[in-house]
Protein backbone atom coordinates (compact mmCIF):
# COMPACT_ATOMS: atom_id res chain seq x y z
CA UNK A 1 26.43 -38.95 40.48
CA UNK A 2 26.71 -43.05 41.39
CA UNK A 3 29.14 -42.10 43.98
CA UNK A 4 28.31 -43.97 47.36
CA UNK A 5 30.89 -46.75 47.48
CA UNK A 6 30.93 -49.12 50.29
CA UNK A 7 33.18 -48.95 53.39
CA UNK A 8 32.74 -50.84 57.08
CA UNK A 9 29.47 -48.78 57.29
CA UNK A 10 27.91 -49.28 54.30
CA UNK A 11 27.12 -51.21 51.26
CA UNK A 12 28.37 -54.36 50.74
CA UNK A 13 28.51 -56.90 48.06
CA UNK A 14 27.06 -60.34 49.17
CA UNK A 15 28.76 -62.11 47.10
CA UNK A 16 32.08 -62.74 47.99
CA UNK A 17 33.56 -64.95 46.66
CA UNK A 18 36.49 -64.28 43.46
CA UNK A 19 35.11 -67.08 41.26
CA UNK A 20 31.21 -66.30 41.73
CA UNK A 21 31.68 -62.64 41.18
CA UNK A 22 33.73 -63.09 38.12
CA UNK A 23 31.14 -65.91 36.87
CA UNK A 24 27.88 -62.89 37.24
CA UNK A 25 30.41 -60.15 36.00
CA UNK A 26 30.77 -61.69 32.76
CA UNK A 27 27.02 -62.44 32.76
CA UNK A 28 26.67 -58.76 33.54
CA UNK A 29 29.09 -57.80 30.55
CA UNK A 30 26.87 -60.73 28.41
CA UNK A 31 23.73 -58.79 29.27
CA UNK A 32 25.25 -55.21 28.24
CA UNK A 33 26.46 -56.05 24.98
CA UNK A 34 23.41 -57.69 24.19
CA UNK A 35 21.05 -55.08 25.00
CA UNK A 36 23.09 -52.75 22.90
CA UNK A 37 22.59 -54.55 20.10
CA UNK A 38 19.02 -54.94 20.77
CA UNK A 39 18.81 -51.18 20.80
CA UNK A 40 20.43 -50.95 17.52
CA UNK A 41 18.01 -53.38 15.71
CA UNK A 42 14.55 -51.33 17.78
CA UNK A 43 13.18 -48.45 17.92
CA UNK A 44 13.45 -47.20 22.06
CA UNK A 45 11.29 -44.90 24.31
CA UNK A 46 12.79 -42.44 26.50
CA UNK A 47 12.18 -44.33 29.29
CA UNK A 48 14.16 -47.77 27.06
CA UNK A 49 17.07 -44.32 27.11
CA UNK A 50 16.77 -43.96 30.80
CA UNK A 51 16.90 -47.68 31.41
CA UNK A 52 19.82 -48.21 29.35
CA UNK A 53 21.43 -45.04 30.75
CA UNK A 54 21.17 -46.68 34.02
CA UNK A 55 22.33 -49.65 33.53
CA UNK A 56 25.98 -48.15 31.31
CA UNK A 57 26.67 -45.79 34.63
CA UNK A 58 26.10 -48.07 37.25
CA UNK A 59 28.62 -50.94 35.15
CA UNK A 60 30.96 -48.77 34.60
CA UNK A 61 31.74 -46.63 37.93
CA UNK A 62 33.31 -50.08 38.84
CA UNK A 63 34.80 -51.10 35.76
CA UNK A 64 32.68 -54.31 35.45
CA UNK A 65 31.52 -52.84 31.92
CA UNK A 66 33.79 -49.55 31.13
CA UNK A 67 31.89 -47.10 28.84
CA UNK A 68 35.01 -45.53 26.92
CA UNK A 69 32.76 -43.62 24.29
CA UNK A 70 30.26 -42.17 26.85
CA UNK A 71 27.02 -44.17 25.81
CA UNK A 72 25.43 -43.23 29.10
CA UNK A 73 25.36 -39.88 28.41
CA UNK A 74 24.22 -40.47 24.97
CA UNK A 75 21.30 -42.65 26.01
CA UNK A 76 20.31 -39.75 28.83
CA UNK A 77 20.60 -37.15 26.29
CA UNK A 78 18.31 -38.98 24.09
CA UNK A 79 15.80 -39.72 26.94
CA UNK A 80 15.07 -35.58 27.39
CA UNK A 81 15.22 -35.34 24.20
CA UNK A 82 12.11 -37.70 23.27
CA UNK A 83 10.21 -36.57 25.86
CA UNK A 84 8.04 -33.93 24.46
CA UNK A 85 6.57 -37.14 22.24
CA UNK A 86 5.66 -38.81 25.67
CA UNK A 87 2.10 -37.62 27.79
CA UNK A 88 2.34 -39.75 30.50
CA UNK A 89 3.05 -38.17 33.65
CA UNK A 90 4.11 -41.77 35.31
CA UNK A 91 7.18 -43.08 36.68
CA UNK A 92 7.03 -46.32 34.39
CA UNK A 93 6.28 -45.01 30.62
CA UNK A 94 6.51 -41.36 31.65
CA UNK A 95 8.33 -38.08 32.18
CA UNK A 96 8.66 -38.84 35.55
CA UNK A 97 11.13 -41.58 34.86
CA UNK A 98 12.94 -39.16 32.45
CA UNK A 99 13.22 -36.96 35.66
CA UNK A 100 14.47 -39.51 37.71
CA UNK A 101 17.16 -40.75 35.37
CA UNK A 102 18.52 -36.92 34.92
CA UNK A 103 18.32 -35.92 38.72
CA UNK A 104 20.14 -39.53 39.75
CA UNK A 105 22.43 -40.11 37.16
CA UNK A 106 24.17 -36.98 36.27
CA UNK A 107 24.50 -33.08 37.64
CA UNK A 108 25.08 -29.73 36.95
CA UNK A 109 22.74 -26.23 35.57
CA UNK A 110 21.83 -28.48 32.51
CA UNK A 111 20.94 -31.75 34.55
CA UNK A 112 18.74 -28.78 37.06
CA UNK A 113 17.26 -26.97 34.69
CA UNK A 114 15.58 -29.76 32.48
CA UNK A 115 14.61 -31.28 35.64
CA UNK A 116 12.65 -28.35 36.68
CA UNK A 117 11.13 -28.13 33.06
CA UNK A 118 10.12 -31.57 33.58
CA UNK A 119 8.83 -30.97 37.58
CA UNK A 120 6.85 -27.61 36.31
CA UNK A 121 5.08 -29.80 33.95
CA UNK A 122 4.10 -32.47 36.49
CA UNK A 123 2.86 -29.68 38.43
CA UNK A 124 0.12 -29.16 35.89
CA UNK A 125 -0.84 -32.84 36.19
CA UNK A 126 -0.56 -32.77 39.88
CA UNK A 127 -3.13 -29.41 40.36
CA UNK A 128 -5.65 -31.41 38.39
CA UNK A 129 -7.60 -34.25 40.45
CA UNK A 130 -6.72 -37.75 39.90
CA UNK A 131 -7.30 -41.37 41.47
CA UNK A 132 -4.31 -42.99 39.90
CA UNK A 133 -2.05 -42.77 43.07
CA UNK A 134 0.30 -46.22 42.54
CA UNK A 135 3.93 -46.12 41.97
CA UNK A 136 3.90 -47.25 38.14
CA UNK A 137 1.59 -44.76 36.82
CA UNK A 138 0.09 -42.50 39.38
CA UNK A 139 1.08 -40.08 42.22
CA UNK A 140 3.30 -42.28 44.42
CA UNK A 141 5.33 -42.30 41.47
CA UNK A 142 5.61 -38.95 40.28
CA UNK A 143 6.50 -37.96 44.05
CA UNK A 144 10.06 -40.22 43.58
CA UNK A 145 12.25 -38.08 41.59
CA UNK A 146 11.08 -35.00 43.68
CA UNK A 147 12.11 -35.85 46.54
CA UNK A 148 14.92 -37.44 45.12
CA UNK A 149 16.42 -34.00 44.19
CA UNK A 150 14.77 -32.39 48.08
CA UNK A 151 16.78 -35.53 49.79
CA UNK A 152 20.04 -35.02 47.73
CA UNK A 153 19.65 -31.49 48.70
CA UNK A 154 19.36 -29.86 44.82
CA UNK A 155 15.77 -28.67 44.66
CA UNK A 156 14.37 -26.68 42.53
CA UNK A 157 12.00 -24.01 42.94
CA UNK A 158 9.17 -26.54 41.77
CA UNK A 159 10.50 -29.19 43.94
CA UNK A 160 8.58 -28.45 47.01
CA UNK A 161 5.55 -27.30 45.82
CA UNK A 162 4.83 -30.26 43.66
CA UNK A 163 5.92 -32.62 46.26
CA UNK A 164 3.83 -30.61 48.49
CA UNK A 165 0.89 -31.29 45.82
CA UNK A 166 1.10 -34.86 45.92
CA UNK A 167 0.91 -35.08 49.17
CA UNK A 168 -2.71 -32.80 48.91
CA UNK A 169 -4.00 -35.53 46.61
CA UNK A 170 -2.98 -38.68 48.83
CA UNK A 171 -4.91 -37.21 51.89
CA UNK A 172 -7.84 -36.60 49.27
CA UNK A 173 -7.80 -39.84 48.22
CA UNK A 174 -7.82 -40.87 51.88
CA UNK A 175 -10.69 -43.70 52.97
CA UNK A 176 -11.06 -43.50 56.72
CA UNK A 177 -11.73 -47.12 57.62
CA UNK A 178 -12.27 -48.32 61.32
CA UNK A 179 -8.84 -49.86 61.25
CA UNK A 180 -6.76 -46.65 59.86
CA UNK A 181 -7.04 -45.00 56.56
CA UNK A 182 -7.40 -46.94 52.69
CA UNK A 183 -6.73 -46.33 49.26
CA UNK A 184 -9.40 -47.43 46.67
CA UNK A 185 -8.82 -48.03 43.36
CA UNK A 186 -11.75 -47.37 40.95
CA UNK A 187 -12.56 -49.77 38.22
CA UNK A 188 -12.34 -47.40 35.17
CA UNK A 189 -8.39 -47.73 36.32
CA UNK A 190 -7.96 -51.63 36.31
CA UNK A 191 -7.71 -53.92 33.49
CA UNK A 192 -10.90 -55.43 32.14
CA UNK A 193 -9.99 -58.63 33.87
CA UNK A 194 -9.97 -57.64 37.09
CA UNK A 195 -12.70 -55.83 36.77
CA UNK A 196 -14.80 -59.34 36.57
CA UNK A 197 -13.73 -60.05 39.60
CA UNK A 198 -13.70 -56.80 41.56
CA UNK A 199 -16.43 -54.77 39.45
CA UNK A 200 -16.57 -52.31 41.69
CA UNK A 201 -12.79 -51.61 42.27
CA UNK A 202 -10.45 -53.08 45.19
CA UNK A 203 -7.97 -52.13 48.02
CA UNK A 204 -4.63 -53.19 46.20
CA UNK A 205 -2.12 -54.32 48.91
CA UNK A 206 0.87 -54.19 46.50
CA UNK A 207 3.96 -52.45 46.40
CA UNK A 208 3.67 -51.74 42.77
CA UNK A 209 0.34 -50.67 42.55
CA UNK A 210 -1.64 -50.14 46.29
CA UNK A 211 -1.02 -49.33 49.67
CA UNK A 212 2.67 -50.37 50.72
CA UNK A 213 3.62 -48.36 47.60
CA UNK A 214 1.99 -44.75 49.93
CA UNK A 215 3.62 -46.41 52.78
CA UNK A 216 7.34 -45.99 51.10
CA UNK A 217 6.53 -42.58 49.91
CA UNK A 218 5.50 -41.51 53.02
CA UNK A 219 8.38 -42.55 54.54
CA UNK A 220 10.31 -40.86 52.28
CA UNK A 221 8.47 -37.58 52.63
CA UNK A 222 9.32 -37.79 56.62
CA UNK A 223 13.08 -38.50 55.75
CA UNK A 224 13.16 -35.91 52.75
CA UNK A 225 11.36 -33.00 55.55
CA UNK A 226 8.45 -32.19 53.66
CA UNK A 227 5.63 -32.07 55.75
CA UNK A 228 6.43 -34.66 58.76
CA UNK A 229 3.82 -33.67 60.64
CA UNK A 230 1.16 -34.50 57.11
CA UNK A 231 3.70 -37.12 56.22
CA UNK A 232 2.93 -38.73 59.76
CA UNK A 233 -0.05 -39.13 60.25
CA UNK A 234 -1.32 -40.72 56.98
CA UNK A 235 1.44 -42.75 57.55
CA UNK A 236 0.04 -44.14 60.93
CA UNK A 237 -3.22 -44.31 59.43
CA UNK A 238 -1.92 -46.68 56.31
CA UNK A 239 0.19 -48.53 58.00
CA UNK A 240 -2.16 -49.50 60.68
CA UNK A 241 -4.91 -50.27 58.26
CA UNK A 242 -2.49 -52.71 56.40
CA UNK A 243 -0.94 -54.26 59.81
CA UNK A 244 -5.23 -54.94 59.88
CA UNK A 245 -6.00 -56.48 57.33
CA UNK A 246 -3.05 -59.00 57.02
CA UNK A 247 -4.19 -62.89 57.51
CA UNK A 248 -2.41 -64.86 59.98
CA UNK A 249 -0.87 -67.42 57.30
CA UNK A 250 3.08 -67.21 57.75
CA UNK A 251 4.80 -66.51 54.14
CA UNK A 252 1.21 -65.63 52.50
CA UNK A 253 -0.18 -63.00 54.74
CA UNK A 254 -1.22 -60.47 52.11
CA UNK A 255 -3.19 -60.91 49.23
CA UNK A 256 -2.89 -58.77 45.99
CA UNK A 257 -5.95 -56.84 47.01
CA UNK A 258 -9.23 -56.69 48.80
CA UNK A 259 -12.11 -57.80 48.46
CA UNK A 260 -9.48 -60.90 47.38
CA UNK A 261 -10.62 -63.47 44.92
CA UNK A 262 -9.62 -66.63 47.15
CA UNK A 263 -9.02 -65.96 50.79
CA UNK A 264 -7.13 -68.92 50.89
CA UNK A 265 -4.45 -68.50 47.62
CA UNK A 266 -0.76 -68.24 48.23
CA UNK A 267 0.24 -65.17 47.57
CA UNK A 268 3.62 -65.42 45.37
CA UNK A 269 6.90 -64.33 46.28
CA UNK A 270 7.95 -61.10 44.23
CA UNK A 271 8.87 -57.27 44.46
CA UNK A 272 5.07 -55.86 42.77
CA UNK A 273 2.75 -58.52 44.82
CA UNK A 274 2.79 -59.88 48.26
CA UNK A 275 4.56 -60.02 51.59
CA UNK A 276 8.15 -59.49 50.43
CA UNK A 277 7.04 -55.94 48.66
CA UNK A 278 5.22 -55.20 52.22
CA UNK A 279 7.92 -55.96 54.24
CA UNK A 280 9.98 -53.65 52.30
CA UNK A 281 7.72 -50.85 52.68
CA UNK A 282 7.34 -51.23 56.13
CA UNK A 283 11.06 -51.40 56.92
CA UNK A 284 10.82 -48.08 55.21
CA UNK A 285 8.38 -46.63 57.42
CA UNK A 286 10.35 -48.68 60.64
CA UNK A 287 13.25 -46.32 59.74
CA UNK A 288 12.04 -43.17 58.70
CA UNK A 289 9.86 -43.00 62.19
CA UNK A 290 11.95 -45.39 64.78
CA UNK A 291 9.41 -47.58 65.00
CA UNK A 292 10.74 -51.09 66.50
CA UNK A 293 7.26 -52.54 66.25
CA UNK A 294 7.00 -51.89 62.84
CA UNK A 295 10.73 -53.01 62.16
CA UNK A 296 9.72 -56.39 63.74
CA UNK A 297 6.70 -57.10 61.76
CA UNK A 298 8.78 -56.27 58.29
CA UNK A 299 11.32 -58.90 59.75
CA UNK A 300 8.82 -61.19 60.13
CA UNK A 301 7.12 -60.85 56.67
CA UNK A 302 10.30 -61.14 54.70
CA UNK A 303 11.29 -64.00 57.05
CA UNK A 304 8.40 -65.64 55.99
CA UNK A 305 9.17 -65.06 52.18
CA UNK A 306 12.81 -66.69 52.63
CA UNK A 307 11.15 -69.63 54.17
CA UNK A 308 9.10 -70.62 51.05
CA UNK A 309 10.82 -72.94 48.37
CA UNK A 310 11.44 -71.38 44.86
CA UNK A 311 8.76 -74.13 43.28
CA UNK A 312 5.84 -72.10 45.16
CA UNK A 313 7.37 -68.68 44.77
CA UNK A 314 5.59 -68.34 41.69
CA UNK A 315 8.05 -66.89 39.91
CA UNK A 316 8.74 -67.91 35.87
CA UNK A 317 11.22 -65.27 34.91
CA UNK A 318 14.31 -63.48 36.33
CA UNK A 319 13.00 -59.84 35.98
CA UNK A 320 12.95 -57.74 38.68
CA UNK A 321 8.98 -57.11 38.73
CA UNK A 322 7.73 -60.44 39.80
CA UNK A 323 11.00 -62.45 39.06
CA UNK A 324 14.06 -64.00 40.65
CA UNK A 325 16.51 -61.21 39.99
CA UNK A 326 13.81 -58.97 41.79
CA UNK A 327 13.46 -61.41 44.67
CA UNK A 328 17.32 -61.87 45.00
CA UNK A 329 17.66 -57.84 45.05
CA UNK A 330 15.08 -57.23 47.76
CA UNK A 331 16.58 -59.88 50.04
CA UNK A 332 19.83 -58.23 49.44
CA UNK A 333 18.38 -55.13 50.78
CA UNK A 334 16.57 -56.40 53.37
CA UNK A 335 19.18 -58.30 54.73
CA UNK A 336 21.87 -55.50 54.85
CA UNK A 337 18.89 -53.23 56.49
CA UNK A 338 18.84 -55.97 59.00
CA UNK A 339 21.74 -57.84 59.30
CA UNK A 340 19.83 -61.03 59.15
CA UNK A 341 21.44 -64.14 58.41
CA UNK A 342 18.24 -65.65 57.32
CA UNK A 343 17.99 -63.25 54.71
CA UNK A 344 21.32 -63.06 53.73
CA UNK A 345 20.84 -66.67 52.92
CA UNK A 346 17.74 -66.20 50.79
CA UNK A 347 19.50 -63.31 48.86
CA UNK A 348 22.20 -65.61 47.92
CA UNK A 349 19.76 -68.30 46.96
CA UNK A 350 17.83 -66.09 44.75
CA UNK A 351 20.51 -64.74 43.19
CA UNK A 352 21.56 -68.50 42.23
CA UNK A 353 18.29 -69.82 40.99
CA UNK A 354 18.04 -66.48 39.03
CA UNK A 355 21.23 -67.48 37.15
CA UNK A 356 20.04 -71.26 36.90
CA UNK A 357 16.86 -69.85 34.56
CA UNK A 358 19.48 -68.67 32.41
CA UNK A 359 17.60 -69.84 28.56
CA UNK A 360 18.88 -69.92 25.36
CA UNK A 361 16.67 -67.32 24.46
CA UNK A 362 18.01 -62.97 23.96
CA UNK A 363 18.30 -61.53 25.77
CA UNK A 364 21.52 -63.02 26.98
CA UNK A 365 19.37 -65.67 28.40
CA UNK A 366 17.16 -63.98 30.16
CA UNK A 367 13.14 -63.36 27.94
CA UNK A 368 10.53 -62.29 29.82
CA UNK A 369 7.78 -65.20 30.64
CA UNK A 370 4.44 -64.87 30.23
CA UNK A 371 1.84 -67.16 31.66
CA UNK A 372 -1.55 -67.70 29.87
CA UNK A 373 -3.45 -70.73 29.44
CA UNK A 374 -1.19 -72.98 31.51
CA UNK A 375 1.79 -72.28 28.97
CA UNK A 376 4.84 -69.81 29.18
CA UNK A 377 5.11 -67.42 26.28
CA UNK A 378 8.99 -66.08 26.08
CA UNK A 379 10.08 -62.72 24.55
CA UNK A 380 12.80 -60.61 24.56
CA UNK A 381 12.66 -57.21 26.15
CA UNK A 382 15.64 -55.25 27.43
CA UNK A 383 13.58 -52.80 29.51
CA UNK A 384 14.28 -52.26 33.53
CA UNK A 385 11.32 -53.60 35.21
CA UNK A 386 10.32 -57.04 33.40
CA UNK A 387 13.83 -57.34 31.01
CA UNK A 388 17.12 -58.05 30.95
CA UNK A 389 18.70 -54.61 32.22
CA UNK A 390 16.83 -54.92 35.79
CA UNK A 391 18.58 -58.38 35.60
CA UNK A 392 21.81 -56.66 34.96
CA UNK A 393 21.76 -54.17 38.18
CA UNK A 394 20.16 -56.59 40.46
CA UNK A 395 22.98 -58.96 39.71
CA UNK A 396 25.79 -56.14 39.61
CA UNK A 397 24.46 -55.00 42.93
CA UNK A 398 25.33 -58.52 44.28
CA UNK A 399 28.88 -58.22 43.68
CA UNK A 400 29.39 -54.13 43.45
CA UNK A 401 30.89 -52.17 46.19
CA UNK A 402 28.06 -49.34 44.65
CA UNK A 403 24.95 -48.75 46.87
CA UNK A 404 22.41 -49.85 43.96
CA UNK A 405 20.10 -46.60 44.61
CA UNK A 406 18.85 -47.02 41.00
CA UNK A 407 16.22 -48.64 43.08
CA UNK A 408 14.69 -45.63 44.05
CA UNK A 409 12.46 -46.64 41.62
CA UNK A 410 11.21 -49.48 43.16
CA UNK A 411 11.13 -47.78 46.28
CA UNK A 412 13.64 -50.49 47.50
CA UNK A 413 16.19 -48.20 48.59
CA UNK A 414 16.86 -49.27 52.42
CA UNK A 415 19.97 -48.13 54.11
CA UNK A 416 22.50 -50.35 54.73
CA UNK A 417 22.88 -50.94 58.61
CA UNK A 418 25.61 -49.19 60.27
């Protein structure tokens, strides 16, 4: 199913030149064999299947890691499989990722019927009311691989009506706020330690987990053709509230979420948190509605992310969640959106600070940091959002003629310009 191969229309790979491609192609190949042995040696998830499934597909449709004995199929087979152990309905630790990985990555009456199984019992979720609406674990998320399969025209007969669903419980969870319409999270859904500080719940204004995350999906749901007109207008609603509440600080105009600890804090440079995620969302919304206003202003944001210097990105690792590799990839995607030489620039300067971190360290260099108590905790972890194999297809996606639309997922997926 990775079929959409660049030509003078389309994807291209950024990095062009023979002796840097060949350099991140053996770090790619570095990466692969490394999280197969990892795999070997620990027990995996179906999502860890789906990841890994992923990652063997997309290296192999162009021969920078050929998978002679099929271990992408074996690792997708092994995802459906183990997900009748799994409850969550999420994208990230769920069957929704499971669904994602089967409708993207492979095709057929098998590949459509365990994808409806998997829809019909999202639907369940979906009837029942929720206020978990972010892209990791909530609605935004589950809404991905449906209309995934609606946009690559293979829907099932759950497809629609789920999708459909979601879309019921984002305009419940609607705020109307003088400036355009909110999302609040509760506190019985955050972490105990941001509940100190927001003890009565927040506006989150990040891609990952708040408002530019229902902007994307909305967007999508206009481009998919599931209820524009619905689609439409919470879409004008959120992105005018956001487009509100943005501070006038170039590079550090949104914080992670409102009411914000420290009006004045730089807001880092990542895919989750901050402008860059924004800007991404936005251009989403820009294209799905032909907005040049709102194109302008995503510009602008992610022109002000290329302008700040890696030492104040406040990024530690190379993962794509909050990392380099994540930054690099966004840029990437950005820039061939745009056709912005500014951004092309910060792509390719992402890309090499992300293989400057390289560590001594599995996997293949690249741990996951974690910061706590003004030290940087390393660990391996192979997985797609904070590990090595998001590392893998950010990088591969640098220097692959393959449109990288694994990053559906991140809700990343911005058409090249024509």
């Amino acid at each position: 199913m990775v079929d959409r191969t660049t030509d003078e229309r389309g994807w291209q790979p950024l990095i062009q030149d023979p002796d840097r491609r060949a350099a991140i192609a053996s770090v790619i190949v570095e990466i692969v064999g490394a999280v197969e042995v990892w795999r070997r040696d620990n027990p995996a998830s179906s999502n860890d299947h789906a990841d890994y499934a992923t990652l063997r597909i997309y290296a192999a449709t162009d021969d920078t890691v050929p998978d002679p004995e099929d271990a992408a199929s074996a690792a997708l087979a092994a995802a459906v499989a183990g997900i009748t152990d799994r409850q969550e309905p999420g994208l990230y630790g769920g069957v929704a990722r499971v669904a994602f990985a089967v409708g993207h990555l492979s095709a057929g009456d098998d590949a459509d019927a365990a994808c409806e199984i998997i829809e019909r019992s999202l639907m369940t979720y979906v009837e029942r009311p929720t206020e978990s609406y972010d892209l990791i674990s909530g609605l935004v998320g589950i809404a991905v691989p449906v209309l995934q399969r609606i946009a690559d025209g293979r829907p099932s007969m759950t497809s629609e009506p789920l999708a459909r669903a979601i879309l019921g419980q984002l305009e419940r969870l609607a705020r109307p706020m003088p400036t355009g319409l909110a999302w609040h999270t509760p506190p019985q859904l955050l972490p105990a330690w941001q509940r100190e500080i927001a003890p009565d719940g927040y506006i989150n204004l990040g891609l990952a987990h708040g408002i530019p995350g229902i902007v994307a999906i909305l967007a999508r749901y206009i481009l998919a053709g599931v209820d524009p007109g619905r689609a439409g207008a919470l879409l004008e609603g959120a992105v005018s509230y956001l487009r509100s509440v943005a501070s006038p600080t170039p590079g550090s105009r949104y914080p992670a979420w409102l009411p914000t600890q420290r009006a004045d804090a730089l807001t880092r440079v990542a895919w989750c948190y901050g402008d860059l995620g924004v800007a991404v969302a936005l251009l989403s919304a820009a294209n799905a509605t032909s907005r040049d206003d709102w194109r302008r202003e995503a510009v602008a944001l992610a022109r002000g992310m290329a302008s700040r210097p890696y030492e104040a990105a406040q990024a530690i690792d190379a993962g794509l969640c909050h990392g380099t590799a994540g930054i690099a990839h966004l840029f990437n995607r950005l820039a061939q959106a745009t056709c912005d030489d500014e951004l092309v620039r910060a792509a390719d300067g992402w890309y090499a600070r992300t293989l400057s971190l390289r560590r001594s360290e599995p996997l293949a260099g690249f741990p996951r940091g974690t910061l706590g108590s003004g030290a940087i905790t390393w660990e391996p972890s192979a997985d797609l959002l904070t590990g090595a194999t998001g590392v893998a297809l950010a990088l591969h996606a640098a220097i692959s003629p393959i449109e990288p639309a694994w990053d559906q997922l991140l809700l990343a997926d911005l058409s090249p310009t024509p």
